[in-house]
Each structure stands twice: as C-alpha cells, then as structure tokens.
C-alpha atoms as a PDB file:
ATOM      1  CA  UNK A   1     -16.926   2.924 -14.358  1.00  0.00           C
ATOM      2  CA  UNK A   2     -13.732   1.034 -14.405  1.00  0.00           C
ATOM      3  CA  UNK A   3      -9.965   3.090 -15.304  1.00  0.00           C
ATOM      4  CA  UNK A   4      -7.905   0.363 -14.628  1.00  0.00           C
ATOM      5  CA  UNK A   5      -5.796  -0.488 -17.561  1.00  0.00           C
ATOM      6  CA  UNK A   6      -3.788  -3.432 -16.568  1.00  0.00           C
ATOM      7  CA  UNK A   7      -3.614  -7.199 -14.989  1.00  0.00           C
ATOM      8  CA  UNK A   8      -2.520  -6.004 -12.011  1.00  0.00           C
ATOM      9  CA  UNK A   9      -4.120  -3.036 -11.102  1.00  0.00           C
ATOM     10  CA  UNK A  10      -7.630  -4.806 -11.647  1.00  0.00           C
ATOM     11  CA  UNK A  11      -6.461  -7.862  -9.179  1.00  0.00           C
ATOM     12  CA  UNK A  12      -5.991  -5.498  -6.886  1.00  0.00           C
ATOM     13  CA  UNK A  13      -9.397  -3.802  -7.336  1.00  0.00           C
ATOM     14  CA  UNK A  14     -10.618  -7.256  -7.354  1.00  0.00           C
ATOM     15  CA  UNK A  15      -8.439  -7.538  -3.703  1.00  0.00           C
ATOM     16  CA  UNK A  16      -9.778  -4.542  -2.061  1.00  0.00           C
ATOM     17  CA  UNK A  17     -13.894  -5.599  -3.443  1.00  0.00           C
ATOM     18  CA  UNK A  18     -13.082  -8.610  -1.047  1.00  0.00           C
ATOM     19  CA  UNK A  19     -12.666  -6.407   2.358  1.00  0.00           C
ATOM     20  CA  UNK A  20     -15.520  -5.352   4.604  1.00  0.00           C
ATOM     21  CA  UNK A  21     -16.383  -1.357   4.294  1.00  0.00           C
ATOM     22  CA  UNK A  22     -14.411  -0.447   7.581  1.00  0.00           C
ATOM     23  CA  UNK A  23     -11.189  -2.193   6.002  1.00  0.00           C
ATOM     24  CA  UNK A  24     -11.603  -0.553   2.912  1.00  0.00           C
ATOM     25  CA  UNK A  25     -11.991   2.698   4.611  1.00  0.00           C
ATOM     26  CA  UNK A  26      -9.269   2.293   6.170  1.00  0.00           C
ATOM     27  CA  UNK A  27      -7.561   1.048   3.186  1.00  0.00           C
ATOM     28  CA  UNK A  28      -7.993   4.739   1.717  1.00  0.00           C
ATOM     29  CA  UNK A  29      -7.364   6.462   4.520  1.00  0.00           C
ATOM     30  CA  UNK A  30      -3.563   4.713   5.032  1.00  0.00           C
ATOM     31  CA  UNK A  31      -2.802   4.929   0.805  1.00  0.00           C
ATOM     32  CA  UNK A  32      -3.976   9.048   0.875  1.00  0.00           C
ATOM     33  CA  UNK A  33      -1.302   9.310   3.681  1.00  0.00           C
ATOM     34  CA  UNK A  34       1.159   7.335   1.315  1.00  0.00           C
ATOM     35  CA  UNK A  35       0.537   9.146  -1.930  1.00  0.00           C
ATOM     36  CA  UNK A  36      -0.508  12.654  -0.778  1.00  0.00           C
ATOM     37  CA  UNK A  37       2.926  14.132  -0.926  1.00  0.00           C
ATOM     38  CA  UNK A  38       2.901  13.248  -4.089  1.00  0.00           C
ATOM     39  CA  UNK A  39      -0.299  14.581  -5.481  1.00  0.00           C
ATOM     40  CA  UNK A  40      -0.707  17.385  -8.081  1.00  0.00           C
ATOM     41  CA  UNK A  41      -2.300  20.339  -7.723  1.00  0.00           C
ATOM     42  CA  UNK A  42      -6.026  19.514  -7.474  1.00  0.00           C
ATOM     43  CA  UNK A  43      -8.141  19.680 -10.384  1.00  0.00           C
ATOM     44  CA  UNK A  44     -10.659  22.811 -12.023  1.00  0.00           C
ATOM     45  CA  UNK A  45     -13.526  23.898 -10.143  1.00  0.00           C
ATOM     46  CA  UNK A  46     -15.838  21.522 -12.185  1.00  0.00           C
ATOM     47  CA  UNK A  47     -14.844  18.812 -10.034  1.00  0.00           C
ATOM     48  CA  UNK A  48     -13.895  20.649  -6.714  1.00  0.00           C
ATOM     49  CA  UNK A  49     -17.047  22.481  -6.523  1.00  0.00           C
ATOM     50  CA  UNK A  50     -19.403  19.141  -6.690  1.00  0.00           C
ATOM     51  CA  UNK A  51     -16.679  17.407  -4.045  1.00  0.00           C
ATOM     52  CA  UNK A  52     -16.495  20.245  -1.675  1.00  0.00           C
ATOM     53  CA  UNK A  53     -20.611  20.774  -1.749  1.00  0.00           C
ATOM     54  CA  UNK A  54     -20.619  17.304  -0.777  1.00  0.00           C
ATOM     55  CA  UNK A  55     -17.427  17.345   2.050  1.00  0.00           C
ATOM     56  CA  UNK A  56     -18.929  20.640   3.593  1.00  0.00           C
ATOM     57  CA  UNK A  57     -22.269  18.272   4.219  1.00  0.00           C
ATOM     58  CA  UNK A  58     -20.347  15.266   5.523  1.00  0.00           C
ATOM     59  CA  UNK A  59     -18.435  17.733   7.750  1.00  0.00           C
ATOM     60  CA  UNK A  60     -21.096  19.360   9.503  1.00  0.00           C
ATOM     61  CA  UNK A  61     -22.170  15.938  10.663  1.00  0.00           C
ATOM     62  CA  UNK A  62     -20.890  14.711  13.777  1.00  0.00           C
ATOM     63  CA  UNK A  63     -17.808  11.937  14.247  1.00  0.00           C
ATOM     64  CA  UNK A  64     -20.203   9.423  14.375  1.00  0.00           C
ATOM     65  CA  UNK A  65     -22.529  10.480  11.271  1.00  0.00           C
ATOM     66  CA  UNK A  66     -19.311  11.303   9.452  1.00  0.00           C
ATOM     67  CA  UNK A  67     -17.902   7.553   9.987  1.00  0.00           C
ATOM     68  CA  UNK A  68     -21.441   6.464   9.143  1.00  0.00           C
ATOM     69  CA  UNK A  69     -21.420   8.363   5.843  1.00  0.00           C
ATOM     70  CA  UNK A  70     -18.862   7.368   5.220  1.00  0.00           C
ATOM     71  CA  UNK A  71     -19.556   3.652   5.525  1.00  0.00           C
ATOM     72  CA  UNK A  72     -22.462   4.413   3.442  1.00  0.00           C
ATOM     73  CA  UNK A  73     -20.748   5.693   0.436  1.00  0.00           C
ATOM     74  CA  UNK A  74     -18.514   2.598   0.464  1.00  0.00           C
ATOM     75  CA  UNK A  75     -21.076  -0.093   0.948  1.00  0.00           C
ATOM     76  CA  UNK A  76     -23.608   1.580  -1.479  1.00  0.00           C
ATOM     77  CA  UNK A  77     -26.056   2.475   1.005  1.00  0.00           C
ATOM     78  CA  UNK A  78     -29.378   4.246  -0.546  1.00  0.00           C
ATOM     79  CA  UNK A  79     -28.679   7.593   2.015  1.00  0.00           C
ATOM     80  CA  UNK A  80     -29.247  10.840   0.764  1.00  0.00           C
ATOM     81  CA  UNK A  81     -25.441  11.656   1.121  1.00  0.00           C
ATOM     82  CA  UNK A  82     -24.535   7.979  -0.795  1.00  0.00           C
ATOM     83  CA  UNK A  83     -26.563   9.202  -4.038  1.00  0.00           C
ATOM     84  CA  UNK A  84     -25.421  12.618  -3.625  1.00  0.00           C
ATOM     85  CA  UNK A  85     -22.038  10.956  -4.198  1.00  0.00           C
ATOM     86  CA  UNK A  86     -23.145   8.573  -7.335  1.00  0.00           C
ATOM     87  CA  UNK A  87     -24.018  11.667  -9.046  1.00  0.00           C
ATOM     88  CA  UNK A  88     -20.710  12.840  -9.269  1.00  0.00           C
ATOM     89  CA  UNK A  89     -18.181  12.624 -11.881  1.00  0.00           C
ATOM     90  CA  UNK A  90     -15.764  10.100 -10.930  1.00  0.00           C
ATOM     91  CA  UNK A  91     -13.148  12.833 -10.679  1.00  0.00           C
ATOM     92  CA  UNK A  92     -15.137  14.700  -8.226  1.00  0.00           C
ATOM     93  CA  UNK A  93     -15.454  11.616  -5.985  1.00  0.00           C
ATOM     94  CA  UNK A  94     -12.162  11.047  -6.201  1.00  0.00           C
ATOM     95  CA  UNK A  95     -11.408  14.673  -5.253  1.00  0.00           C
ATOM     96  CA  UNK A  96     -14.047  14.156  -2.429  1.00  0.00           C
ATOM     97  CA  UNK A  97     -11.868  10.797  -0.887  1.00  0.00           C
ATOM     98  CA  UNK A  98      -8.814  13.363  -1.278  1.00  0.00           C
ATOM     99  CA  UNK A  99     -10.541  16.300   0.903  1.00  0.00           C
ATOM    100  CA  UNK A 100     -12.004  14.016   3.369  1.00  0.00           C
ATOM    101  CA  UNK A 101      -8.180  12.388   3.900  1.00  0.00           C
ATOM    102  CA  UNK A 102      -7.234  15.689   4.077  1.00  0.00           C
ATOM    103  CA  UNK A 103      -9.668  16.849   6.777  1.00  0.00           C
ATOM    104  CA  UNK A 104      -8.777  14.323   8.515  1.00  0.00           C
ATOM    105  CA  UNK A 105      -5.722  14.927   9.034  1.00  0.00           C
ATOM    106  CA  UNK A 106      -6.734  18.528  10.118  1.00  0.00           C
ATOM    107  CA  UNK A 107      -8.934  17.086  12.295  1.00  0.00           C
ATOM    108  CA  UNK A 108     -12.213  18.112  10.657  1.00  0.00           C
ATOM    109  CA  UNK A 109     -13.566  14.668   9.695  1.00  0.00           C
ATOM    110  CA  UNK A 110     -13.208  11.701  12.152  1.00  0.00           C
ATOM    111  CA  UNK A 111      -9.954   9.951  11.748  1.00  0.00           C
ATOM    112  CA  UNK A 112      -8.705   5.824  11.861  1.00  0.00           C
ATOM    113  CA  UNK A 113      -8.057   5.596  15.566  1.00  0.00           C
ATOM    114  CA  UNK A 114      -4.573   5.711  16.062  1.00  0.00           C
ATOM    115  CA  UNK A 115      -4.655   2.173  17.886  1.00  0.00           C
ATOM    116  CA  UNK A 116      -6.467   0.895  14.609  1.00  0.00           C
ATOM    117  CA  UNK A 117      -4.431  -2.066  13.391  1.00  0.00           C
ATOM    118  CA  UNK A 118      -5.247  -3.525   9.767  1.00  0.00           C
ATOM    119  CA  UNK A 119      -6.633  -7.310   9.433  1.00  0.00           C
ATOM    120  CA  UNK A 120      -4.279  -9.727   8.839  1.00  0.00           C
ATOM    121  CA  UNK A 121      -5.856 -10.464   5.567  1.00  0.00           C
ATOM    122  CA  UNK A 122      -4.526  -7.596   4.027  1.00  0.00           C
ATOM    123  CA  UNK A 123      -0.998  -7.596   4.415  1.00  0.00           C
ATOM    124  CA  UNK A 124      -0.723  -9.489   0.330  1.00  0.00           C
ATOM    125  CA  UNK A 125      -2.881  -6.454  -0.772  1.00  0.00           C
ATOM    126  CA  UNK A 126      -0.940  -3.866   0.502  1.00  0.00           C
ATOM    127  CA  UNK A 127       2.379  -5.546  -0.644  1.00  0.00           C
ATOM    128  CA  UNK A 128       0.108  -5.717  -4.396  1.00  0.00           C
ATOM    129  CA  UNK A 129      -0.320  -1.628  -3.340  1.00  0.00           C
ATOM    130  CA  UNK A 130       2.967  -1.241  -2.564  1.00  0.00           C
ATOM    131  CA  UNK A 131       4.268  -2.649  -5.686  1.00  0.00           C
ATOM    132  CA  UNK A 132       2.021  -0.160  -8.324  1.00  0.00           C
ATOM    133  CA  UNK A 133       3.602   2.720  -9.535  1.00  0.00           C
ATOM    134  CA  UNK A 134       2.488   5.734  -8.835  1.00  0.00           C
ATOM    135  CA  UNK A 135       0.027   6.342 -12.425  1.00  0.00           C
ATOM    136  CA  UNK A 136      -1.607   2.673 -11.240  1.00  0.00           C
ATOM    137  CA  UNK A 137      -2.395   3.558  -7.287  1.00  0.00           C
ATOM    138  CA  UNK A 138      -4.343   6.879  -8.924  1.00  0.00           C
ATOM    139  CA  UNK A 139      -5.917   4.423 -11.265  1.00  0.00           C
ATOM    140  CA  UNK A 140      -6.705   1.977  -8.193  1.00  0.00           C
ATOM    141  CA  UNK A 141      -8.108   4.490  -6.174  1.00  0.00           C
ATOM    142  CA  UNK A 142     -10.479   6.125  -8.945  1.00  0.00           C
ATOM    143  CA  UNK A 143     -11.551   2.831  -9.988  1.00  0.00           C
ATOM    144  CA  UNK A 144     -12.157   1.778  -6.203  1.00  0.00           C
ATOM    145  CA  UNK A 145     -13.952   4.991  -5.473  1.00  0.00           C
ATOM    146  CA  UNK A 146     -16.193   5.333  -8.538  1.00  0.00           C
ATOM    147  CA  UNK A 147     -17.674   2.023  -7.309  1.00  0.00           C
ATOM    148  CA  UNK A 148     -18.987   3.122  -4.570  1.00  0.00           C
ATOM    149  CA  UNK A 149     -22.355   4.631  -3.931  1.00  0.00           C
ATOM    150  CA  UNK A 150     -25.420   3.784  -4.532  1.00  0.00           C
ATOM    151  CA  UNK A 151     -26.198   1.643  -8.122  1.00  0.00           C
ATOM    152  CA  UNK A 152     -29.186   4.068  -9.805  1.00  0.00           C
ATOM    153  CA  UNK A 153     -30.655   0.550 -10.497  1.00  0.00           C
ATOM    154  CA  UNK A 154     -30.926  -1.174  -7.054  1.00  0.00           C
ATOM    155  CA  UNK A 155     -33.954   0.714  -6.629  1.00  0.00           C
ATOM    156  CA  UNK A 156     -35.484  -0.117 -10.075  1.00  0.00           C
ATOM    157  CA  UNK A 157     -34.652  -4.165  -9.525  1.00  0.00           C
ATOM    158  CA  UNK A 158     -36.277  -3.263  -5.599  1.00  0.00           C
ATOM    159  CA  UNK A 159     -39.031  -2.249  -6.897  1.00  0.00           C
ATOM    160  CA  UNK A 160     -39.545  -4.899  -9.575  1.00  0.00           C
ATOM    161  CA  UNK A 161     -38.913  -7.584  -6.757  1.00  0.00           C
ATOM    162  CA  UNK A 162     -41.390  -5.736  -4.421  1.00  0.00           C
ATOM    163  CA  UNK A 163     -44.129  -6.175  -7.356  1.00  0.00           C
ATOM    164  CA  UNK A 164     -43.270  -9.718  -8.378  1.00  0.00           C
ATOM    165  CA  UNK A 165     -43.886 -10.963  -4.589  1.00  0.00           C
ATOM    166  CA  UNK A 166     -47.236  -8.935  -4.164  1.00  0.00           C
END
C-alpha cells in the first residue's frame, strides 16, 4: 500500500526503491533522527501493541540478529520476523521503524556505526528529503515502510514455479 499523494513524494519513493537494504536502513535511521523532535504523540494501542510485540522480539536478539532482521524486513526476506511484520497495519510498522530508531538511540537495538558514511549516490535523494515538508517525509516513510516485508504472494508464484519445472 502506497500513501503518497504527490509527484514528488513518489520520485522519491521511487529514489530510495533504487538503494541496497543497508543504505536504506540507514536511510531511516538518519531521517528518524531528523524528524523525531518533531513527532506527535504516538498513536492508540491498536497499533503500538502489534509494533511493540514485534520490537520486544527483534530486541531480544543479539546486534547481529537485530541488524539481520532488520535487513530482512527491508529486503522482503520470507523470516518468521519479516511476515510477522507484513501482517501489520501499515501504521503499526511504521510505529515499529519509530521504536526501533528509538531504541537505538537508547542503545537497545544495534545502531549505524558512528564511522558509517552514506554512498555517494545518495546525496540528490537526501537533498529530494530535505526539500519535503514535514506531512510528505511521514508520507515517504509510511509508504517506504509498508513496502517492506515479505509479499503474501512470493510464496504462491514459488510454489507455482516449483510445479511448472517438475
């Protein structure tokens, strides 16, 4: 599911669809630290319950299984955690970006190494980022986020392709 509304907003979806899954991890990770301050008040416990059920799994991992979840959920990976994730309500996974940038900054999930430098390639993106307001970055980021995960129909066209080469 898509929520972005205008021309630019969508090239920059299209932008960020372009970068490996470490890049856009990253990606999130640096525009939660530039839009957190200016955040609402989270939302009901309809979508904070489903997000934080899924965050208290991720953060009983360890670093490395937290990075690798993490990776998963962004490249659509068919893990256990990854279709946890597609269930959710695309508010909840938003919320669920929101609390891990937020535990990582408390130093609960693993965190962008501080010597972490972003590709070159992605200086025009961040200057498309930087030029949003503040209703379009929320879009952005709900529309990036609700297209990760696993697709409930990989499996089905798997399956079909296993039969049709047997």
């Amino acid at each position: 599911m898509t929520y972005t509304t205008d021309n630019a907003t969508q090239q920059a979806l299209e932008s960020f669809r372009k970068f490996d899954v470490d890049t856009q991890l990253a990606l999130l990770w640096y525009g939660y630290l530039d839009i957190k301050d200016e955040l609402n008040p989270g939302p009901g416990p309809s979508v904070t319950q489903p997000a934080q059920a899924l965050y208290d799994q991720i953060q009983e991992l360890s670093p490395e299984e937290q990075l690798q979840a993490q990776r998963d959920i962004a490249a659509g990976a068919g893990t256990p955690i990854s279709q946890t994730y597609t269930a959710l309500a695309s508010s909840a996974q938003l919320e669920l970006w929101l609390m891990l940038g937020q535990g990582m900054e408390q130093g609960n999930i693993i965190q962008v190494p501080e010597s972490y430098n972003l590709p070159e390639n992605t200086k025009d993106f961040v200057s498309q980022i930087k030029g949003l307001e503040f209703e379009q970055r929320i879009n952005f980021s709900r529309s990036a986020v609700s297209q990760m995960g696993t697709n409930p129909h990989d499996s089905d066209v798997e399956a079909m392709g296993t039969k049709i080469r047997e």
